[in-house]
C-alpha atoms as a PDB file:
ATOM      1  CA  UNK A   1       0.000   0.000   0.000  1.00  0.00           C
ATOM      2  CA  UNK A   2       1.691   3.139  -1.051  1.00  0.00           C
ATOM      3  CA  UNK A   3       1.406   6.451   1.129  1.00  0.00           C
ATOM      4  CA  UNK A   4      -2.176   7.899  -0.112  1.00  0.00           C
ATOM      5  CA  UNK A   5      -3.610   4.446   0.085  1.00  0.00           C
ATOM      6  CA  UNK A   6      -2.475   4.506   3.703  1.00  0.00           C
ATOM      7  CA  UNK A   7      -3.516   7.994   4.474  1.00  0.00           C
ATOM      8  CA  UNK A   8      -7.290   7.436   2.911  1.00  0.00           C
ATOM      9  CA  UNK A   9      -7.426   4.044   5.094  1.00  0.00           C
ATOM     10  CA  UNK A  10      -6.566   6.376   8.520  1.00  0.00           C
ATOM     11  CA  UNK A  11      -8.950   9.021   7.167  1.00  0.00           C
ATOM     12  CA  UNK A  12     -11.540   6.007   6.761  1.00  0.00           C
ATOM     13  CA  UNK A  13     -10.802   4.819  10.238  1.00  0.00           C
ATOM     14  CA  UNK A  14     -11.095   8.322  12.248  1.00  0.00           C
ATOM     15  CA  UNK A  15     -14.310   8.558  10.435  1.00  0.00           C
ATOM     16  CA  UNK A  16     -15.636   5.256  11.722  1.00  0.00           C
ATOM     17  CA  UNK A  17     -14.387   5.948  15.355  1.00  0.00           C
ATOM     18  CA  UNK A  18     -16.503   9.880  14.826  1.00  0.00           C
ATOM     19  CA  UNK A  19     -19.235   8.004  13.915  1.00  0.00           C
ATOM     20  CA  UNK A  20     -19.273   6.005  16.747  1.00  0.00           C
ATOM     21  CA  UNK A  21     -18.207   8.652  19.274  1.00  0.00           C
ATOM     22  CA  UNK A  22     -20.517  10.743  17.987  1.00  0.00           C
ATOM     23  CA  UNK A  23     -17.667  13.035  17.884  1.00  0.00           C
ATOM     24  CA  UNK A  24     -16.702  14.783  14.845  1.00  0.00           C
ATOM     25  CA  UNK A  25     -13.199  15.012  13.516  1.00  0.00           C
ATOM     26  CA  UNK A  26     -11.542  18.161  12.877  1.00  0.00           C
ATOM     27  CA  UNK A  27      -8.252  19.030  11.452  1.00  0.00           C
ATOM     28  CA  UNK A  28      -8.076  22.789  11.887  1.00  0.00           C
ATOM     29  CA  UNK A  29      -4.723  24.971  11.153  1.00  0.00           C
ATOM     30  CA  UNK A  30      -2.859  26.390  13.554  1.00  0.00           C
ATOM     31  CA  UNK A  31      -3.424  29.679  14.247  1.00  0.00           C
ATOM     32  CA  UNK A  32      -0.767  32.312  12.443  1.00  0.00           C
ATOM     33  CA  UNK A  33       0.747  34.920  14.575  1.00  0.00           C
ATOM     34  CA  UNK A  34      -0.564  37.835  13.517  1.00  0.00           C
ATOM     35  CA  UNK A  35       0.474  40.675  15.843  1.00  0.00           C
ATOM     36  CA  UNK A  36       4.081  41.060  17.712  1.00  0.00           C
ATOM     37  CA  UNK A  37       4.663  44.209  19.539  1.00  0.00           C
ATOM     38  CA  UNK A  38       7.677  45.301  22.241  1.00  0.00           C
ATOM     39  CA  UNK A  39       7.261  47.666  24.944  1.00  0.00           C
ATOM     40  CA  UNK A  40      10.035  49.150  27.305  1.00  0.00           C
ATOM     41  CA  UNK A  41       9.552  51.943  29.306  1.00  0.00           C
ATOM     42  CA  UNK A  42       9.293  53.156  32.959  1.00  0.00           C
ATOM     43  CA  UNK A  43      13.206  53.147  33.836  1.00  0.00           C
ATOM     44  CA  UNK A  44      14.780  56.194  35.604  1.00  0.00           C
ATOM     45  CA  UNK A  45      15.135  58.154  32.277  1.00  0.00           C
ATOM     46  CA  UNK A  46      11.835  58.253  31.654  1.00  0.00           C
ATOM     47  CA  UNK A  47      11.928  57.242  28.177  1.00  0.00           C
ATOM     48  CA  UNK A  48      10.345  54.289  26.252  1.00  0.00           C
ATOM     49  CA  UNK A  49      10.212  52.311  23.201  1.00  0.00           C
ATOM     50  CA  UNK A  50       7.504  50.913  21.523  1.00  0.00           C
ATOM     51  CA  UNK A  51       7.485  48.739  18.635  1.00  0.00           C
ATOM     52  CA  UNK A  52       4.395  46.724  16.421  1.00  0.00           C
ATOM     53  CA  UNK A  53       4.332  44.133  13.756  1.00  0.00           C
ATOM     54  CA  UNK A  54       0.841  42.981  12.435  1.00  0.00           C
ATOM     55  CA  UNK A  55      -0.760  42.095   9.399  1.00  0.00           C
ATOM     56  CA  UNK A  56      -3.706  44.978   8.477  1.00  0.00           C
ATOM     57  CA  UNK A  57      -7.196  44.810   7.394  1.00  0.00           C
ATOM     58  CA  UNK A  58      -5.783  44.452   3.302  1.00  0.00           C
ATOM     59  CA  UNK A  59      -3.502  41.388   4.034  1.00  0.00           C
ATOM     60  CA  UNK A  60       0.176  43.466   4.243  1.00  0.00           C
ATOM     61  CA  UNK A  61       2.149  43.738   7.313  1.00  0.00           C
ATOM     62  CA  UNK A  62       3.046  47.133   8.659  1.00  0.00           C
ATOM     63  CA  UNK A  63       5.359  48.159  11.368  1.00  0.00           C
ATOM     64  CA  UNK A  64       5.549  51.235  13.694  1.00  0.00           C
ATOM     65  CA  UNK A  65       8.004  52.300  16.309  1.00  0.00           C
ATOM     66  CA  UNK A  66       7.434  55.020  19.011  1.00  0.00           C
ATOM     67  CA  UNK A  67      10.465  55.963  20.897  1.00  0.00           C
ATOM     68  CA  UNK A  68      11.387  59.404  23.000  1.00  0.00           C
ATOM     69  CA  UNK A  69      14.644  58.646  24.772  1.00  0.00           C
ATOM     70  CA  UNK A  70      14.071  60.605  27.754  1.00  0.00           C
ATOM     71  CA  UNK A  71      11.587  62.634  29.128  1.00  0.00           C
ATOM     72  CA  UNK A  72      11.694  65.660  27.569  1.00  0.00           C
ATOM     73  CA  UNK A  73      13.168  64.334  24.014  1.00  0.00           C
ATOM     74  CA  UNK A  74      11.609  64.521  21.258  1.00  0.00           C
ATOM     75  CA  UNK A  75       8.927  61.677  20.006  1.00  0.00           C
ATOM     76  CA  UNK A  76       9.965  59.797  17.197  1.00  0.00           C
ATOM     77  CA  UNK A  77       7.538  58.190  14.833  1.00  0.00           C
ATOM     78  CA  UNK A  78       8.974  55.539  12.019  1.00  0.00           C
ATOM     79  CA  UNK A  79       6.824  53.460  10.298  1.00  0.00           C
ATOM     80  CA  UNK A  80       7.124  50.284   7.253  1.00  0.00           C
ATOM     81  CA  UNK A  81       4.316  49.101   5.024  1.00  0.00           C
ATOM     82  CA  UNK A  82       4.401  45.665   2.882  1.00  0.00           C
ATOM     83  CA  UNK A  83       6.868  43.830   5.350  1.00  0.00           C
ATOM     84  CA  UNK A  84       7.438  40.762   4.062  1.00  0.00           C
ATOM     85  CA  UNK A  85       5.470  37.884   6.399  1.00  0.00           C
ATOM     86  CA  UNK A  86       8.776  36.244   6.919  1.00  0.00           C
ATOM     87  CA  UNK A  87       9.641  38.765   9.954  1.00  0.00           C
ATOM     88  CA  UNK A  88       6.528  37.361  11.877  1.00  0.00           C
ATOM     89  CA  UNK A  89       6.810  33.926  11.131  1.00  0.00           C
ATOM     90  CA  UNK A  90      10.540  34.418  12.183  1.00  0.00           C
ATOM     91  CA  UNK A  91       9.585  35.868  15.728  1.00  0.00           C
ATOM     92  CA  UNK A  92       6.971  32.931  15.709  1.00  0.00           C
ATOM     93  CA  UNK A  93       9.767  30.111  15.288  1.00  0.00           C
ATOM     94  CA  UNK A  94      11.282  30.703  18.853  1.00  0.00           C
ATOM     95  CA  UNK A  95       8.301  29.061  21.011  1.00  0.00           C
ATOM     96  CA  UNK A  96       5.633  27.320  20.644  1.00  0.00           C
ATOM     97  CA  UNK A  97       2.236  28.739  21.079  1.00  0.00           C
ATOM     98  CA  UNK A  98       1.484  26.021  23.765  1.00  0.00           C
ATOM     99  CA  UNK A  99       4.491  27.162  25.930  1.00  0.00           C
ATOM    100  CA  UNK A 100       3.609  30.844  25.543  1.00  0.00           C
ATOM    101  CA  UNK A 101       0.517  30.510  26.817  1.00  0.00           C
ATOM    102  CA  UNK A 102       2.180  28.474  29.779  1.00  0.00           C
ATOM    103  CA  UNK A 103       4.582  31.307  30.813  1.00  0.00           C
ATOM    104  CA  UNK A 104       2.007  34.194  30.433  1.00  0.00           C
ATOM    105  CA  UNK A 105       0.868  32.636  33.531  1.00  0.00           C
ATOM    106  CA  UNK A 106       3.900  32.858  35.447  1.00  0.00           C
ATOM    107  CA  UNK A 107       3.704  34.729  38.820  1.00  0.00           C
ATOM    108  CA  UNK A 108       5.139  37.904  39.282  1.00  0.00           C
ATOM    109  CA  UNK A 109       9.018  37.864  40.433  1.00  0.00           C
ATOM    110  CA  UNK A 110      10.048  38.488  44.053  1.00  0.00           C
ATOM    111  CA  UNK A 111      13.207  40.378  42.723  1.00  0.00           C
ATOM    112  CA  UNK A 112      12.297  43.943  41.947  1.00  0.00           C
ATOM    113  CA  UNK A 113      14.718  46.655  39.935  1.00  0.00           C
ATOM    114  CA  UNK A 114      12.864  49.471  40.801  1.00  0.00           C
ATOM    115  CA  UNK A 115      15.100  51.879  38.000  1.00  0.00           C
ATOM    116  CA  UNK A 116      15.074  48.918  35.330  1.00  0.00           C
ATOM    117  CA  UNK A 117      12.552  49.557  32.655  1.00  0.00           C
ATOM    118  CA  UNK A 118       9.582  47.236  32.300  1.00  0.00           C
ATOM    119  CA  UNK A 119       9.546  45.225  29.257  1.00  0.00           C
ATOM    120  CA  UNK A 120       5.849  43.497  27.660  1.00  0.00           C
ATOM    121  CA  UNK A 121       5.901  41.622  24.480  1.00  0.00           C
ATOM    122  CA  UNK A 122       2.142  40.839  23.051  1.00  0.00           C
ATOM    123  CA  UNK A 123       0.895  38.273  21.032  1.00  0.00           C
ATOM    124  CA  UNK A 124      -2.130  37.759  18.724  1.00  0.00           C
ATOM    125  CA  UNK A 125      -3.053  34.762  16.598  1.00  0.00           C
ATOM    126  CA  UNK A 126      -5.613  34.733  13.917  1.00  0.00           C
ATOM    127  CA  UNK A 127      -7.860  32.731  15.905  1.00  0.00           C
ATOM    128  CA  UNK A 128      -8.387  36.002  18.279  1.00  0.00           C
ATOM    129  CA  UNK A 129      -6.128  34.240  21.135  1.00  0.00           C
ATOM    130  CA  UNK A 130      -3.668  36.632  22.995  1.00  0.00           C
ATOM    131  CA  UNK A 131      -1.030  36.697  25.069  1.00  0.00           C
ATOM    132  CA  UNK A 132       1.795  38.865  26.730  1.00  0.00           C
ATOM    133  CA  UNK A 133       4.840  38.181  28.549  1.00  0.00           C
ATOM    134  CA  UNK A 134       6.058  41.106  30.950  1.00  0.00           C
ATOM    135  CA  UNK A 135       9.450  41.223  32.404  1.00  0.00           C
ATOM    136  CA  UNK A 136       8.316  41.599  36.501  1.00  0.00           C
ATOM    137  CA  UNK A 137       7.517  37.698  36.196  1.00  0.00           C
ATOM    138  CA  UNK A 138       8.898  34.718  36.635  1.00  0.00           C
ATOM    139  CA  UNK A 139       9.192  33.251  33.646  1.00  0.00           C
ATOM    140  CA  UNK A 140      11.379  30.588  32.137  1.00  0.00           C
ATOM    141  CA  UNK A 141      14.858  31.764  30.376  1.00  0.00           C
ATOM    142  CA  UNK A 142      13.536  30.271  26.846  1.00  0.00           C
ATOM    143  CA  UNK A 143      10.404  33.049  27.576  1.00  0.00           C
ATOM    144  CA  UNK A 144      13.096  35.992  28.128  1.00  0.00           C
ATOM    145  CA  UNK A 145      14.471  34.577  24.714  1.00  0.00           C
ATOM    146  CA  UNK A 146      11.376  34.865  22.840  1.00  0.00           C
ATOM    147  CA  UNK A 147      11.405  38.416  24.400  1.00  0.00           C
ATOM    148  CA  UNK A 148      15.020  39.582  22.928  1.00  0.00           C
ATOM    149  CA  UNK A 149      14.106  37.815  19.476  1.00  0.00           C
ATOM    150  CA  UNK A 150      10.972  39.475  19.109  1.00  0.00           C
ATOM    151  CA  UNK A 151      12.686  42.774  20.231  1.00  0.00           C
ATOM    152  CA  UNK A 152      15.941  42.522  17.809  1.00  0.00           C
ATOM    153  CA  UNK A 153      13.677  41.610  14.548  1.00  0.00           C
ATOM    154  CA  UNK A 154      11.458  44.396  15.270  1.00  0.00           C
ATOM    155  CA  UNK A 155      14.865  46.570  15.996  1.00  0.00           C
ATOM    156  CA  UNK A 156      16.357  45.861  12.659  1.00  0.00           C
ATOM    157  CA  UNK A 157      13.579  46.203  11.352  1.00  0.00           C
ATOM    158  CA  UNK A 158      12.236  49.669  12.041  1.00  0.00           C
ATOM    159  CA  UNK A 159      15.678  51.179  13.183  1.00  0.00           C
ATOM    160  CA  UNK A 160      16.141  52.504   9.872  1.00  0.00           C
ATOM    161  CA  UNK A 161      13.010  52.902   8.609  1.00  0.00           C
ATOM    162  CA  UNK A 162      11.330  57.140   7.649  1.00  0.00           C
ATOM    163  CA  UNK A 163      10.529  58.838  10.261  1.00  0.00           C
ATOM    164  CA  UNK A 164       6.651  60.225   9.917  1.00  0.00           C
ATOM    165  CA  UNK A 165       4.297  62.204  10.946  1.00  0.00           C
ATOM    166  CA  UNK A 166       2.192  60.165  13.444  1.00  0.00           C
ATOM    167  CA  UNK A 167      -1.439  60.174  12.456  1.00  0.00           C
ATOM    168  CA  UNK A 168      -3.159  60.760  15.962  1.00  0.00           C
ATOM    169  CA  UNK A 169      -6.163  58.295  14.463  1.00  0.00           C
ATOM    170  CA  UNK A 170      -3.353  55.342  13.885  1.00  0.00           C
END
């Protein structure tokens, strides 16, 4: 029996086992990442960095980045339309989507840097699932990996990108 012959006889036998179960069987996709973003702010400067990947409404990926770097320095604004999918699916190779789930809920830390800036990285799938890891927690190393990967692709991504306007509505 070659290797359609064997997949149409498993097909054939999860049917039979539905049908007796009375359960249905379903072989949905995994949910894409569809949303990265990277927060850090709150340290003793006062500054902060903020920085968003997600597909739009049309299908094409955008990114932003929002950055003053201190208080009283000047907002910057840079922003990239039609980034190719790879940089999400890149960011999205690091974990699985189980274990993120499993570490977003990780109890808060009992060591506390009170001048260290806080650091979130969100999550959303296309399912409408979402999750966020935040620095204050205690959270495995491979999760504080997921958090420098997600913040270096974004990085090199937008470091170089125009500088615009920011449209108060965006």
């Amino acid at each position: 029996m070659n290797i359609n012959g064997k997949a149409t006889a498993l097909l054939a036998v999860l049917a039979i086992f539905s049908t007796v179960l009375g359960t249905p069987v379903c072989f949905a996709a995994e949910p894409e990442l569809v949303l990265c973003s990277y927060y850090s702010g709150g340290g003793m400067s006062g500054g902060h960095l903020y920085m968003k990947l997600w597909v739009q409404e049309d299908g094409t990926l955008k990114a932003t980045l929002d950055s003053q770097e201190e208080n009283g320095a000047p907002k910057i604004h840079r922003e990239l339309v039609g980034v190719p999918r790879e940089k999400l699916d890149e960011i999205a190779a690091t974990f699985s989507r189980d274990d993120l789930f499993q570490w977003e809920k990780a109890p808060p830390s009992e060591v506390v840097a009170l001048d260290a800036d806080n650091i979130s990285v969100g999550f959303r799938y296309s399912d409408g699932s979402k999750a966020m890891l935040h620095s204050g927690y205690d959270m495995p190393k491979e999760a504080f990996a997921v958090e420098r990967k997600a913040q270096t692709v974004l990085w090199e991504l937008l470091k170089d990108a125009p500088q615009v306007e920011k449209q108060e509505n965006a």
